[in-house]
C-alpha atoms as a PDB file:
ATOM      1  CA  UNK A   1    -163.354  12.926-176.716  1.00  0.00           C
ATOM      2  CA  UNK A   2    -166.093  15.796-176.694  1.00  0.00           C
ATOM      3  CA  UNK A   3    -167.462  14.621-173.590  1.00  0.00           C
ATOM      4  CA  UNK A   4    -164.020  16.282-171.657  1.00  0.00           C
ATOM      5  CA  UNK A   5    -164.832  19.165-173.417  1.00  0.00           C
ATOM      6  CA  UNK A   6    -166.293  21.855-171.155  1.00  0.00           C
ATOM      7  CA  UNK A   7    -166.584  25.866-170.743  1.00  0.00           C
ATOM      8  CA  UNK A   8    -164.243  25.840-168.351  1.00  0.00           C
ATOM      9  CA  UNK A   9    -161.541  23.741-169.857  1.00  0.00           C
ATOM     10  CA  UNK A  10    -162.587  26.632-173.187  1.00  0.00           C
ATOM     11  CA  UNK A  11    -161.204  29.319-170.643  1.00  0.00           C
ATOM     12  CA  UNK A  12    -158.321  27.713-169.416  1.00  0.00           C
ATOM     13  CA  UNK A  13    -157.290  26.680-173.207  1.00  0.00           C
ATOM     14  CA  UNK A  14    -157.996  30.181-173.840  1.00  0.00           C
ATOM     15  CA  UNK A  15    -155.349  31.636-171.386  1.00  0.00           C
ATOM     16  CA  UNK A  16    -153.115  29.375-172.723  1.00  0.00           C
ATOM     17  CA  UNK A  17    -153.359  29.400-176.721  1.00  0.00           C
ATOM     18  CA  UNK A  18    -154.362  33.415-177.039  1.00  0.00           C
ATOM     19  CA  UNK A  19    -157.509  35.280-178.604  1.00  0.00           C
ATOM     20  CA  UNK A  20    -157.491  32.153-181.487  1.00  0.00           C
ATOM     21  CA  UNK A  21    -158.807  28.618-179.888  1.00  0.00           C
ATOM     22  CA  UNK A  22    -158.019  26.037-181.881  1.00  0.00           C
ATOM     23  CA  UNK A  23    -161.125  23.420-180.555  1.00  0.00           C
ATOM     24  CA  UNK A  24    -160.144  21.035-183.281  1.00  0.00           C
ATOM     25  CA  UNK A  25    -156.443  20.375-182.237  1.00  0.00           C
ATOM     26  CA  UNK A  26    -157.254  20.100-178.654  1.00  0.00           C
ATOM     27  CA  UNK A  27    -159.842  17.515-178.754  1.00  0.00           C
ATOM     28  CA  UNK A  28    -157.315  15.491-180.964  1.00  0.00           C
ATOM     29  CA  UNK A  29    -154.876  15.454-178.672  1.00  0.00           C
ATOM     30  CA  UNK A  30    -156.949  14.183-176.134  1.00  0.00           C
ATOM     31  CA  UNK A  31    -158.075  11.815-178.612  1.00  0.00           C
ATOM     32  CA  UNK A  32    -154.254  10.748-179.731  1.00  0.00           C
ATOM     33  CA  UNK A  33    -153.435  10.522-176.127  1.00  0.00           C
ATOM     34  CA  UNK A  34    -156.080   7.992-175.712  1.00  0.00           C
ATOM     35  CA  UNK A  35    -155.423   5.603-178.595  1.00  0.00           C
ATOM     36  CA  UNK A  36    -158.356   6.842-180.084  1.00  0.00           C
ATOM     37  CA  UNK A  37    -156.768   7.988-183.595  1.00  0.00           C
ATOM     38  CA  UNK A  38    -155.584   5.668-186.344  1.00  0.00           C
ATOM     39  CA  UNK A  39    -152.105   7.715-186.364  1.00  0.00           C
ATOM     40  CA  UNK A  40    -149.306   8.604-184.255  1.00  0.00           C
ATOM     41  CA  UNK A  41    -148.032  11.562-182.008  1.00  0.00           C
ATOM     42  CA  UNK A  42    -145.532  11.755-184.795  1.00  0.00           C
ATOM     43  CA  UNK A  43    -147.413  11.430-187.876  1.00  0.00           C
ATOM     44  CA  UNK A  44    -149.836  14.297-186.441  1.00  0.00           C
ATOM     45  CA  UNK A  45    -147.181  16.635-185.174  1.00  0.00           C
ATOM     46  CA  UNK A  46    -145.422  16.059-188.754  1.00  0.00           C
ATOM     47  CA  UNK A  47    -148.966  17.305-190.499  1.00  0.00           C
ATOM     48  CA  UNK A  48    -149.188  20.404-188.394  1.00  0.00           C
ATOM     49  CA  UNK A  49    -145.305  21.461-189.566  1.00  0.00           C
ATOM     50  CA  UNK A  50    -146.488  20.810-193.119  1.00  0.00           C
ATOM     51  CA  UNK A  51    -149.677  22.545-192.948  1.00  0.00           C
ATOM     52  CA  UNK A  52    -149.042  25.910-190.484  1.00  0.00           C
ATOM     53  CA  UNK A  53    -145.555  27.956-189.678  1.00  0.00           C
ATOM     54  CA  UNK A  54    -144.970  30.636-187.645  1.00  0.00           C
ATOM     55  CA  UNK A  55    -147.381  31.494-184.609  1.00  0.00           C
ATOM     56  CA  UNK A  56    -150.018  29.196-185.940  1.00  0.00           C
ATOM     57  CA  UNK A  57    -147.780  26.492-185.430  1.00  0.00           C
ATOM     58  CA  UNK A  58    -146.771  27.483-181.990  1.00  0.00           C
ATOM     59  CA  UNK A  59    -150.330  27.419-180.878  1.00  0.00           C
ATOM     60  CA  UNK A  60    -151.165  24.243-183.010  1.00  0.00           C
ATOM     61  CA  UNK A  61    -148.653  22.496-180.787  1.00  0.00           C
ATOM     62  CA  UNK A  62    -149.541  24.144-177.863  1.00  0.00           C
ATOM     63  CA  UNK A  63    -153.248  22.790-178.076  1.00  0.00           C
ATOM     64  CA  UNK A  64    -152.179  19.708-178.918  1.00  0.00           C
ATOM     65  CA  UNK A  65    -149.645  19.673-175.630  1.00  0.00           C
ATOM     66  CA  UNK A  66    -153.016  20.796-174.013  1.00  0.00           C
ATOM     67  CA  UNK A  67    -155.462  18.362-174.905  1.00  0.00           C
ATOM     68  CA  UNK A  68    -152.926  15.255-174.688  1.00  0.00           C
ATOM     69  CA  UNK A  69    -152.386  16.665-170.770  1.00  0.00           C
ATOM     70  CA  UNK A  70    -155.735  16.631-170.507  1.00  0.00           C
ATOM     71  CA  UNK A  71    -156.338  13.377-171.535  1.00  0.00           C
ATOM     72  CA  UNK A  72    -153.474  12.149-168.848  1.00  0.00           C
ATOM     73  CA  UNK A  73    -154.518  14.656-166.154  1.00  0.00           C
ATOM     74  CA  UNK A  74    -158.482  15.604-166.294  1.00  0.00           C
ATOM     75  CA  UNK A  75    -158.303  16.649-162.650  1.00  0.00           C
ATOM     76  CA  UNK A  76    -156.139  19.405-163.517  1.00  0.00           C
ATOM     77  CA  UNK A  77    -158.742  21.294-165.179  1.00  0.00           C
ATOM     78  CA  UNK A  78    -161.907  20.403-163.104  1.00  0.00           C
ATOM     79  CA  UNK A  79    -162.831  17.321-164.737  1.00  0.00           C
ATOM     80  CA  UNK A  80    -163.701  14.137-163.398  1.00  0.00           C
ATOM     81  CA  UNK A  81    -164.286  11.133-165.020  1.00  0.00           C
ATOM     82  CA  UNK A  82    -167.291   9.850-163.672  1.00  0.00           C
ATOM     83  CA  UNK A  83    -167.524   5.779-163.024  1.00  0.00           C
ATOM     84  CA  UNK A  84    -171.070   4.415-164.718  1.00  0.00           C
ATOM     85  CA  UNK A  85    -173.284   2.488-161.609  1.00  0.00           C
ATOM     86  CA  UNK A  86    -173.063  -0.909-163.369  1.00  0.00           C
ATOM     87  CA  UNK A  87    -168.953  -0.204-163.586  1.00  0.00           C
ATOM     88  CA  UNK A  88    -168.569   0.493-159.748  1.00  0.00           C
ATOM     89  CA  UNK A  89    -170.698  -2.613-158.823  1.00  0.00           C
ATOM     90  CA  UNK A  90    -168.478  -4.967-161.343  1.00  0.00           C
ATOM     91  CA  UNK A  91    -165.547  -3.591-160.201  1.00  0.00           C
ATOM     92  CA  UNK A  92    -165.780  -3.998-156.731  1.00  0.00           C
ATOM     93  CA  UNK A  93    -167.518  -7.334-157.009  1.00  0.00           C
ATOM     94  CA  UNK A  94    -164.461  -8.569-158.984  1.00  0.00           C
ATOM     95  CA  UNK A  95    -162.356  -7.072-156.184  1.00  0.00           C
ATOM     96  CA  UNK A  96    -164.207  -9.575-153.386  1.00  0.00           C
ATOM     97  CA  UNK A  97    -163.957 -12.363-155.347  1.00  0.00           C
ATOM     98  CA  UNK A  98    -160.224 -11.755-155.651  1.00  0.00           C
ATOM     99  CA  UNK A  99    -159.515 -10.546-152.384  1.00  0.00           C
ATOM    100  CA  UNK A 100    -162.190 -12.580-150.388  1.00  0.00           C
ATOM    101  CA  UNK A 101    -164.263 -15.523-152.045  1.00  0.00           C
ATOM    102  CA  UNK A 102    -166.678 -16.306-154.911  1.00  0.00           C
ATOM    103  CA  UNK A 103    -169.476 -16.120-151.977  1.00  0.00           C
ATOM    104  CA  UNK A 104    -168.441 -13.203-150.948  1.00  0.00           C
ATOM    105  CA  UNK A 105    -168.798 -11.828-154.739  1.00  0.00           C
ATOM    106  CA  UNK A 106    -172.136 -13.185-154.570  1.00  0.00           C
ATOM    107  CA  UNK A 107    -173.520 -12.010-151.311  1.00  0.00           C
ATOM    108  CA  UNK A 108    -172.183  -8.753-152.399  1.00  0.00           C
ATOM    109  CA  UNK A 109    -174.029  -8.252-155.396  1.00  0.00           C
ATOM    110  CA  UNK A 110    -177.540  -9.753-153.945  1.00  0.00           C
ATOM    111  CA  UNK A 111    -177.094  -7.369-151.276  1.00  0.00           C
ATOM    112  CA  UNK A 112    -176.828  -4.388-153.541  1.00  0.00           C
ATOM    113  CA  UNK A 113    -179.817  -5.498-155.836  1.00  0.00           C
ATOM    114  CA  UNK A 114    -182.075  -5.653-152.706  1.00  0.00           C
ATOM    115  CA  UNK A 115    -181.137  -2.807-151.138  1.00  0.00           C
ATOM    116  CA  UNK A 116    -181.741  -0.659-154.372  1.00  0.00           C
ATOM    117  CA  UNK A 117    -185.207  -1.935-154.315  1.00  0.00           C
ATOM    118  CA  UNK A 118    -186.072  -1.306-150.784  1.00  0.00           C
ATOM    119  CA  UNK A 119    -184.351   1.987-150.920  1.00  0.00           C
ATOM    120  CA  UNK A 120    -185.591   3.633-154.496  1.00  0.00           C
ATOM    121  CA  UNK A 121    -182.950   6.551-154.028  1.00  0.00           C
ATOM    122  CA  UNK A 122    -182.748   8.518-157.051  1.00  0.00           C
ATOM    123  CA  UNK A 123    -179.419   9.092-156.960  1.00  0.00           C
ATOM    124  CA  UNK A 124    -176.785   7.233-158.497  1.00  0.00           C
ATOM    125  CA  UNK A 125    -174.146   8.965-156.036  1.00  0.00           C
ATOM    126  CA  UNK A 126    -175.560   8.009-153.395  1.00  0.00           C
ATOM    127  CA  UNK A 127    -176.126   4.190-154.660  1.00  0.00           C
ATOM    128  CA  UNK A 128    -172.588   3.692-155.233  1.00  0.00           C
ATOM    129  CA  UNK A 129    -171.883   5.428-151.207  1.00  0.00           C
ATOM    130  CA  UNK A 130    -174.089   2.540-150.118  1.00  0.00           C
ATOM    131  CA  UNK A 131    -172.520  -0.405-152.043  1.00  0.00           C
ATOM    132  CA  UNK A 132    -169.034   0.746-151.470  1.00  0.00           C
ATOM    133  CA  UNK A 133    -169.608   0.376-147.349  1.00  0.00           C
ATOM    134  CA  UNK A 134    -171.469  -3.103-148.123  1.00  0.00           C
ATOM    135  CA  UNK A 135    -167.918  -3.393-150.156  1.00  0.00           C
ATOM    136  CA  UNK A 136    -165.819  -2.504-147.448  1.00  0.00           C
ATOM    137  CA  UNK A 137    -167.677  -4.126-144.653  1.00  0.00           C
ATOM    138  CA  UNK A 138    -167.673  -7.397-146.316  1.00  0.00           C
ATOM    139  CA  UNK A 139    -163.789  -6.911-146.468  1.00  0.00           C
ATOM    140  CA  UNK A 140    -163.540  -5.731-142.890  1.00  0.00           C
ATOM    141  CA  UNK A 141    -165.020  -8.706-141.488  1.00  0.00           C
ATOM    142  CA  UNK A 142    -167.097 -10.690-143.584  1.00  0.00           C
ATOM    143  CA  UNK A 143    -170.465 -10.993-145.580  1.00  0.00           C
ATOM    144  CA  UNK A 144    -172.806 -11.003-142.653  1.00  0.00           C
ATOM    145  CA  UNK A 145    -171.184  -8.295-141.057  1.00  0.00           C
ATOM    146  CA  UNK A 146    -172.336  -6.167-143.759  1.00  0.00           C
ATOM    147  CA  UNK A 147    -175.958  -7.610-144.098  1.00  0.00           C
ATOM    148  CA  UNK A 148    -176.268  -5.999-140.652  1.00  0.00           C
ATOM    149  CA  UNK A 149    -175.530  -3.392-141.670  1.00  0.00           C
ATOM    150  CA  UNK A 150    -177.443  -2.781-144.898  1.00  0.00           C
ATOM    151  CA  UNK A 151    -180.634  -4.495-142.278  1.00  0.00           C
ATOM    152  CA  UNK A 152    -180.143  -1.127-139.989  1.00  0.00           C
ATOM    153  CA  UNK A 153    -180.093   1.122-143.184  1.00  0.00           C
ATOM    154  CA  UNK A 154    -183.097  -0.192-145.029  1.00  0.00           C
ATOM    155  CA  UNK A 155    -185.200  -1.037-141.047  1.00  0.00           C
ATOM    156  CA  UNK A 156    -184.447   3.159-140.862  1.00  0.00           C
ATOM    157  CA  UNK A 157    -185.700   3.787-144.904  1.00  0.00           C
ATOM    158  CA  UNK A 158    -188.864   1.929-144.388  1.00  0.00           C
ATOM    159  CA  UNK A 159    -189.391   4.765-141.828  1.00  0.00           C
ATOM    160  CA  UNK A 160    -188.105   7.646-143.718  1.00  0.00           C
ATOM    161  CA  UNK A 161    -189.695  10.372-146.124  1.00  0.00           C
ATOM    162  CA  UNK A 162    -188.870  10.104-149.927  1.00  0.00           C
ATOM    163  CA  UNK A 163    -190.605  13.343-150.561  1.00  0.00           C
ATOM    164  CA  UNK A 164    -187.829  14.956-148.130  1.00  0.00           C
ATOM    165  CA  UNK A 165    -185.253  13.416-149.986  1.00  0.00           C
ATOM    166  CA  UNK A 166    -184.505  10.187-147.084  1.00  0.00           C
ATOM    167  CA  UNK A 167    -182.742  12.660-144.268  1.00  0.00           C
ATOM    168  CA  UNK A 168    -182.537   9.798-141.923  1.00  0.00           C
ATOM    169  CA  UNK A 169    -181.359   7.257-143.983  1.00  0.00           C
ATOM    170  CA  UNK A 170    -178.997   9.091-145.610  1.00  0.00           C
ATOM    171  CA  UNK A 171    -177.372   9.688-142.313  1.00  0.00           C
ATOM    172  CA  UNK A 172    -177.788   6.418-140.839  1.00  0.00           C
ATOM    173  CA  UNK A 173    -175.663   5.200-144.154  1.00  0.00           C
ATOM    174  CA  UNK A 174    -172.656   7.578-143.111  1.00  0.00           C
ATOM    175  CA  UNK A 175    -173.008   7.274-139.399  1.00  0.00           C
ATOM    176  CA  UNK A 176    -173.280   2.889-138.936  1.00  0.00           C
ATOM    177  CA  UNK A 177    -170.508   2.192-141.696  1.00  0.00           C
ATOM    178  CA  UNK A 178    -168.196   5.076-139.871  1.00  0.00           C
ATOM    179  CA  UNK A 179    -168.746   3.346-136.117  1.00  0.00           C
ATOM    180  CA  UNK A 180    -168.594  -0.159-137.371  1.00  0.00           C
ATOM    181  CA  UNK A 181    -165.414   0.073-139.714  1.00  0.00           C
ATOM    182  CA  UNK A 182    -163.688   0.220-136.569  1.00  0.00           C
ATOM    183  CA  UNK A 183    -159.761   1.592-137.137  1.00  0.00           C
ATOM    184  CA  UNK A 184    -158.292  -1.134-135.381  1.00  0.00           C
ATOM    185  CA  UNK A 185    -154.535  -2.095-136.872  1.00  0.00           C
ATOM    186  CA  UNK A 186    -156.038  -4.660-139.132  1.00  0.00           C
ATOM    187  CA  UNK A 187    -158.244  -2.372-140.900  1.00  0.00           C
ATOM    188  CA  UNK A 188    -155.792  -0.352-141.392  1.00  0.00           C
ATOM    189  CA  UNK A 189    -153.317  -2.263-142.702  1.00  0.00           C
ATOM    190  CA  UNK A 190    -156.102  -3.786-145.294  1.00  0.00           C
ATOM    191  CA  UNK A 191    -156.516   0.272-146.185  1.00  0.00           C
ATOM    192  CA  UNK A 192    -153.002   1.480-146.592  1.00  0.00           C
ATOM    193  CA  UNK A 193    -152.315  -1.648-148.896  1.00  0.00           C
ATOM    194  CA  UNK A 194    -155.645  -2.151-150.278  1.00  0.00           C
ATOM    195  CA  UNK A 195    -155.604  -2.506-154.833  1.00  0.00           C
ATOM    196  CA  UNK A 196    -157.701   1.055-154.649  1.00  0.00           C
ATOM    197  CA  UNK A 197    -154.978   2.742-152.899  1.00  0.00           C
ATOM    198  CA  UNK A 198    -152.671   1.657-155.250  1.00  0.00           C
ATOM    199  CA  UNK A 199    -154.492   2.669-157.928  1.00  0.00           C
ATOM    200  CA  UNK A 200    -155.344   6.204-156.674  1.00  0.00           C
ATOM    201  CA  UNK A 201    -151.196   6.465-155.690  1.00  0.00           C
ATOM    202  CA  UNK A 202    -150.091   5.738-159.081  1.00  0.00           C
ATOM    203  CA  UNK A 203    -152.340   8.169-160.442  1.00  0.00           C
ATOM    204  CA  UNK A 204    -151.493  10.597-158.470  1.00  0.00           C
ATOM    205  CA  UNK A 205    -147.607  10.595-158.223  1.00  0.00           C
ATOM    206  CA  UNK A 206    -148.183   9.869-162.414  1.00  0.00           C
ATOM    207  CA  UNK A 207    -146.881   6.536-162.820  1.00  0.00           C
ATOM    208  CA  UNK A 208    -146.676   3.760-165.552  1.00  0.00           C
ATOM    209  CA  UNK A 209    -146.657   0.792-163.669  1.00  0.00           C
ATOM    210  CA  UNK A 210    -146.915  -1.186-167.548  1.00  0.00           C
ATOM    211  CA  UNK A 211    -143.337   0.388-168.139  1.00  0.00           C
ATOM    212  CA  UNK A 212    -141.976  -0.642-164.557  1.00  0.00           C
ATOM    213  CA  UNK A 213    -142.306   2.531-162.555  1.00  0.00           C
ATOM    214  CA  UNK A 214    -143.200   1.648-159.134  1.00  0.00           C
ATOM    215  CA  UNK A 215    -143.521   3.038-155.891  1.00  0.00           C
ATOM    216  CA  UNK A 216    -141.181   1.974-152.150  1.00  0.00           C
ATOM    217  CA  UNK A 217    -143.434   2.303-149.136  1.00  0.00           C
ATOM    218  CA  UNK A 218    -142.794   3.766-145.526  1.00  0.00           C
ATOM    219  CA  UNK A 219    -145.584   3.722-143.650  1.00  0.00           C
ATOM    220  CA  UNK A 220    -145.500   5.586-139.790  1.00  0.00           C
ATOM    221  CA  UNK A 221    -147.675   3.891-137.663  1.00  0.00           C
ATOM    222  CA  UNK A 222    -148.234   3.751-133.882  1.00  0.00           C
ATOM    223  CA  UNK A 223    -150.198   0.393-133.051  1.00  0.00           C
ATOM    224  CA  UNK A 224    -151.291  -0.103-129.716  1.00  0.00           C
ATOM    225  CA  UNK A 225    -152.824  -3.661-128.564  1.00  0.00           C
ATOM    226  CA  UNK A 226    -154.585  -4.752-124.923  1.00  0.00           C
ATOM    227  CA  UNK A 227    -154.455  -7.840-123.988  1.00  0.00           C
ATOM    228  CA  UNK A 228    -155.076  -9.466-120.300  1.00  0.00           C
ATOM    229  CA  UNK A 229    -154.922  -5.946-118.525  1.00  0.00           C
ATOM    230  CA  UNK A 230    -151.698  -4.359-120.594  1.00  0.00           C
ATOM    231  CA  UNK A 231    -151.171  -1.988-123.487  1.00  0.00           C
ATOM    232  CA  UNK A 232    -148.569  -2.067-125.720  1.00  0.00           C
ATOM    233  CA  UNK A 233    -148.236   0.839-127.761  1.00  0.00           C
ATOM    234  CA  UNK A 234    -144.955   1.431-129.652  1.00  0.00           C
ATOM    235  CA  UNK A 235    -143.665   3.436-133.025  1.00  0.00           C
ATOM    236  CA  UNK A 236    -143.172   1.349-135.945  1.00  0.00           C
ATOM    237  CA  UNK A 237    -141.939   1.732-139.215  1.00  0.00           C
ATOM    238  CA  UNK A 238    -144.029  -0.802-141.372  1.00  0.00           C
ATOM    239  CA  UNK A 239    -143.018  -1.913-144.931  1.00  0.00           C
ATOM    240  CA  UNK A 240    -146.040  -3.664-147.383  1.00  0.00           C
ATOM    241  CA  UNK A 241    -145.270  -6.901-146.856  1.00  0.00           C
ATOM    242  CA  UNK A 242    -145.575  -6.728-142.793  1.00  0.00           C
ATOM    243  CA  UNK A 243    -148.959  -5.047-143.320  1.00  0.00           C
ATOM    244  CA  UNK A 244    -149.944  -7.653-145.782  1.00  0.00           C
ATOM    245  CA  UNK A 245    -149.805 -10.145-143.105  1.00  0.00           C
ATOM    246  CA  UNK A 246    -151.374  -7.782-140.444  1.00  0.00           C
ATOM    247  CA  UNK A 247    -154.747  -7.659-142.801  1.00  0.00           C
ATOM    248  CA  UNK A 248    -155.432 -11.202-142.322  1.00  0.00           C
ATOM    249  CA  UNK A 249    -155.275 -11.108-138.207  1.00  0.00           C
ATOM    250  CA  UNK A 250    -159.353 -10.182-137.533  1.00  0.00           C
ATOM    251  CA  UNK A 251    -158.630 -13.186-135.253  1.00  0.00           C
ATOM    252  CA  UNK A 252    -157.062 -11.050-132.864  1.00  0.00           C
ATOM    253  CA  UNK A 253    -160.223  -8.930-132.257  1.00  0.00           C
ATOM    254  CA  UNK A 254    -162.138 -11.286-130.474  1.00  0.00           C
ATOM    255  CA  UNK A 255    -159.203 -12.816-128.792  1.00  0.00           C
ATOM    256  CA  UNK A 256    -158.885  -8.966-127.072  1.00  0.00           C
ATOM    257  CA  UNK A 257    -161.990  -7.694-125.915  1.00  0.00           C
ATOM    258  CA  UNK A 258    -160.160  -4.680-124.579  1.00  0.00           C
ATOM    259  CA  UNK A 259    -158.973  -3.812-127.972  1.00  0.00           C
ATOM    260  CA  UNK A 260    -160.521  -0.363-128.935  1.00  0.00           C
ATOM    261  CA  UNK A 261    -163.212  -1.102-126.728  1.00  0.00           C
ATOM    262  CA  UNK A 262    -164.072   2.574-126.859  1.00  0.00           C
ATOM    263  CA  UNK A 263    -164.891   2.451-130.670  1.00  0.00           C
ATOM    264  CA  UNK A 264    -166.758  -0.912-129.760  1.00  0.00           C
ATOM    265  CA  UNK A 265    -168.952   0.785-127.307  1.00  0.00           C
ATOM    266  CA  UNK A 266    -169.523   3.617-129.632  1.00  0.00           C
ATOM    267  CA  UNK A 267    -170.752   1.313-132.012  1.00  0.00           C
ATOM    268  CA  UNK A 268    -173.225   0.009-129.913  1.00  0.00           C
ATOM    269  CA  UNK A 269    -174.588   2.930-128.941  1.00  0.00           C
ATOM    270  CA  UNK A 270    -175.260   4.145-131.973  1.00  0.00           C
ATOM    271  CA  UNK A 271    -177.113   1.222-133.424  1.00  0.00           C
ATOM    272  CA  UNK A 272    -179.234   1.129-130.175  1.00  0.00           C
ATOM    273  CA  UNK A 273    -179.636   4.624-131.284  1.00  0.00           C
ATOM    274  CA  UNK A 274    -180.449   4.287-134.667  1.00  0.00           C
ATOM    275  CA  UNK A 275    -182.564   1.141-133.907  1.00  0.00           C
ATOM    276  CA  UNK A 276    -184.657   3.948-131.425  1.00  0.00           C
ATOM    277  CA  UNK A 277    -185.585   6.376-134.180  1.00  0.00           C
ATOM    278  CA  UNK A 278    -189.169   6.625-134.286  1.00  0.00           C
ATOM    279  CA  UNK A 279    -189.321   7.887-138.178  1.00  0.00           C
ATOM    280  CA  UNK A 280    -190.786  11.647-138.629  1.00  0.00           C
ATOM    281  CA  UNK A 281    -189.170  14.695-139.563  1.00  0.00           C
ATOM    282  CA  UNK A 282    -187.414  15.837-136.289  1.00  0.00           C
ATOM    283  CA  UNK A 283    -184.613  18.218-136.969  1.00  0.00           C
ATOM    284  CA  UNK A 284    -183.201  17.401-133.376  1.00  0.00           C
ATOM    285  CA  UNK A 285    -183.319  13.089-134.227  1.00  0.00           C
ATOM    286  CA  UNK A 286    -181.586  14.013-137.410  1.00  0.00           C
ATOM    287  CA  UNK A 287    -178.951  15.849-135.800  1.00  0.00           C
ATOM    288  CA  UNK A 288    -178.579  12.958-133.327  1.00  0.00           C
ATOM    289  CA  UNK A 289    -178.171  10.104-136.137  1.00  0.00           C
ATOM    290  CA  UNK A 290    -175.895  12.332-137.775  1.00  0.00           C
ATOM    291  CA  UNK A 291    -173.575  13.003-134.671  1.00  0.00           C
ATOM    292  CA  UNK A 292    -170.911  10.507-135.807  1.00  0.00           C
ATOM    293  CA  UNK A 293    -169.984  13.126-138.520  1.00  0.00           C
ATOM    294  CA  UNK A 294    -167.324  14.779-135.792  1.00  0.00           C
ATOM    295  CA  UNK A 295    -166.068  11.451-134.853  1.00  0.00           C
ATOM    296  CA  UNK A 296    -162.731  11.148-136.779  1.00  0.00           C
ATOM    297  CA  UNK A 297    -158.767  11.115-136.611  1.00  0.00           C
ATOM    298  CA  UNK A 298    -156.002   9.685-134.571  1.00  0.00           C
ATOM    299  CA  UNK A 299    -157.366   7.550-131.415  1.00  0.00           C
ATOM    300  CA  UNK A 300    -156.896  10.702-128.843  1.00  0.00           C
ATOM    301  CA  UNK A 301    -158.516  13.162-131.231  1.00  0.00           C
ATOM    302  CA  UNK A 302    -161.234  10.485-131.842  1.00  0.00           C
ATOM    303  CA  UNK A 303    -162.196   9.866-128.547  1.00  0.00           C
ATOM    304  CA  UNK A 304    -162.496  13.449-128.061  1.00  0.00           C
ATOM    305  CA  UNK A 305    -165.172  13.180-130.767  1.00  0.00           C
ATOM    306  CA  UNK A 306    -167.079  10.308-129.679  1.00  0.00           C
ATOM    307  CA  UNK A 307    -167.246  12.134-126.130  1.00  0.00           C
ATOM    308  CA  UNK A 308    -168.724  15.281-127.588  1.00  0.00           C
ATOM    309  CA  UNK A 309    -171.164  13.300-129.477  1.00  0.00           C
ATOM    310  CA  UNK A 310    -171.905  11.380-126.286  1.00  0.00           C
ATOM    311  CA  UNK A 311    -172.632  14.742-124.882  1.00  0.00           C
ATOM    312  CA  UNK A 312    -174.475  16.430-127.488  1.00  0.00           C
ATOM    313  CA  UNK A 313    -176.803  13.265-127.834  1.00  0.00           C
ATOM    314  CA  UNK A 314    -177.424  13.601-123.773  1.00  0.00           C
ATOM    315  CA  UNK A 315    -178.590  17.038-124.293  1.00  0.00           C
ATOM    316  CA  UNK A 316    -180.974  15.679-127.345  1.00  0.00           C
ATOM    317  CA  UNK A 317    -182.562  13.035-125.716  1.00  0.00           C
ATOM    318  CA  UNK A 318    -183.772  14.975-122.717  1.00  0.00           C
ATOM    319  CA  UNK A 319    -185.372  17.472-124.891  1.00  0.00           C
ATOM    320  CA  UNK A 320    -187.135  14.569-126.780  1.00  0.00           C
ATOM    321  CA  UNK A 321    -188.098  13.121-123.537  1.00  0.00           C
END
């Protein structure tokens, strides 16, 4: 329980309890609160009224209250819990093998093993950035969708500087999983019902799903589809269980070429872009790799973004011509 222990939590505690911390108490409640203690919320509160009275007890109880919140709600006070490498990468391997296939599991993890050796980044961060778009792409489409993209990523690190700190293919990572995790209705259905959302809802809104709390969902959406020369666009109201069959439909993308052919020809340009880069230090190639960075929200507020970009990168590639 030390290791939630912090300076800053000290403070906080501080403001709460008075002149007098009591250290001890708090780190037992966030011990208690963890099932870490042989003995019950009961048993220990029991102790304290046997052992202090007065305003001892008061703050007794109140660091107690303290550390078991902060056991239950680390974010509160700063703190986050960070996820070990190896954890991430067994996680969401077990997550493709449920929600895709055994090969998929598979493909996953060789992936991530030889991209960690052609890419020696020293930074565990930024290891778990790359496997989680390998992750998602796999999801989005399928297992070779992603090895094209980890082929562009580690094609640009052979290039790039490790002594810099890999500018380039740090960007590239961001930029090619943004353009080709296309927002298309399927996607997003997969995201707004996906087991991490879940997760990160129930956290959030403080549930105990083991006890039976659970959550109803209302999700506003506006899809639009094109199909042979008309758009249908339309408000919808969507429960789980219609986006749950949504997810499944990437057979509708190539049955509709038309269908966000804007992000589609985005995404081409960019990996003809990124497939240009000649490697060196450049600030003004760096700035064009990372030019996806402004490309984001709603489709009308998007497009905006990938025109800009289009734009900006005009302006680029003269000068470097």
């Amino acid at each position: 329980p030390g290791a939630y222990f912090s300076a800053d939590v000290s403070a906080m505690a501080q403001s709460y309890l008075g002149s007098v911390l009591y250290d001890n108490v708090l780190l037992m409640g966030v011990a208690l609160q963890k099932g870490l203690l042989p003995f019950s919320l009961a048993s220990f509160e029991s102790a304290l009224k046997n052992s202090f009275s007065g305003l001892a007890l008061q703050r007794n109880l109140q660091a107690l209250t303290l550390g078991r919140d902060l056991a239950v709600h680390p974010e509160r006070y700063g703190i986050v819990e960070t996820e070990s490498l190896d954890a991430f990468l067994a996680k969401k391997e077990g997550l493709l093998r449920r929600l895709a296939s055994g090969s998929a599991a598979r493909a996953f993890r060789d992936q991530v093993e030889r991209a960690f050796k052609a890419w020696p980044v020293d930074d565990d961060e930024e290891r778990k950035h790359l496997a989680l778009c390998l992750y998602e792409l796999a999801l989005y489409e399928d297992s070779k969708f992603a090895e094209r993209y980890l082929q562009a990523v580690l094609d640009v690190a052979a290039k790039d500087s490790a002594e810099a700190g890999w500018p380039a293919t740090r960007a590239v990572a961001r930029g090619l999983y943004k353009v080709m995790a296309i927002k298309d209705e399927v996607w997003v259905a997969h995201l707004l019902t996906s087991p991490e959302k879940y997760e990160r809802d129930a956290a959030r809104l403080g549930l105990d799903l083991a006890r039976g709390d659970s959550v109803e969902y209302r999700h506003f959406n506006r899809p639009r589809f094109e199909f042979l020369g008309f758009k249908f666009e339309f408000d919808l109201v969507s429960r789980d269980w219609m986006l749950n069959i949504m997810k499944h439909a990437k057979f509708l993308r190539p049955l509709m070429p038309a269908w966000h052919r804007r992000d589609r020809q985005f995404r081409d340009w960019y990996i003809g872009l990124v497939k240009d880069w000649p490697g060196g230090p450049d600030p003004r190639w760096l700035e064009l790799l990372s030019l996806t960075a402004d490309v984001k929200g709603y489709r009308e507020i998007r497009y905006k973004g990938v025109d800009k970009a289009l734009a900006r990168a005009a302006e680029l590639r003269k000068a470097l011509a």
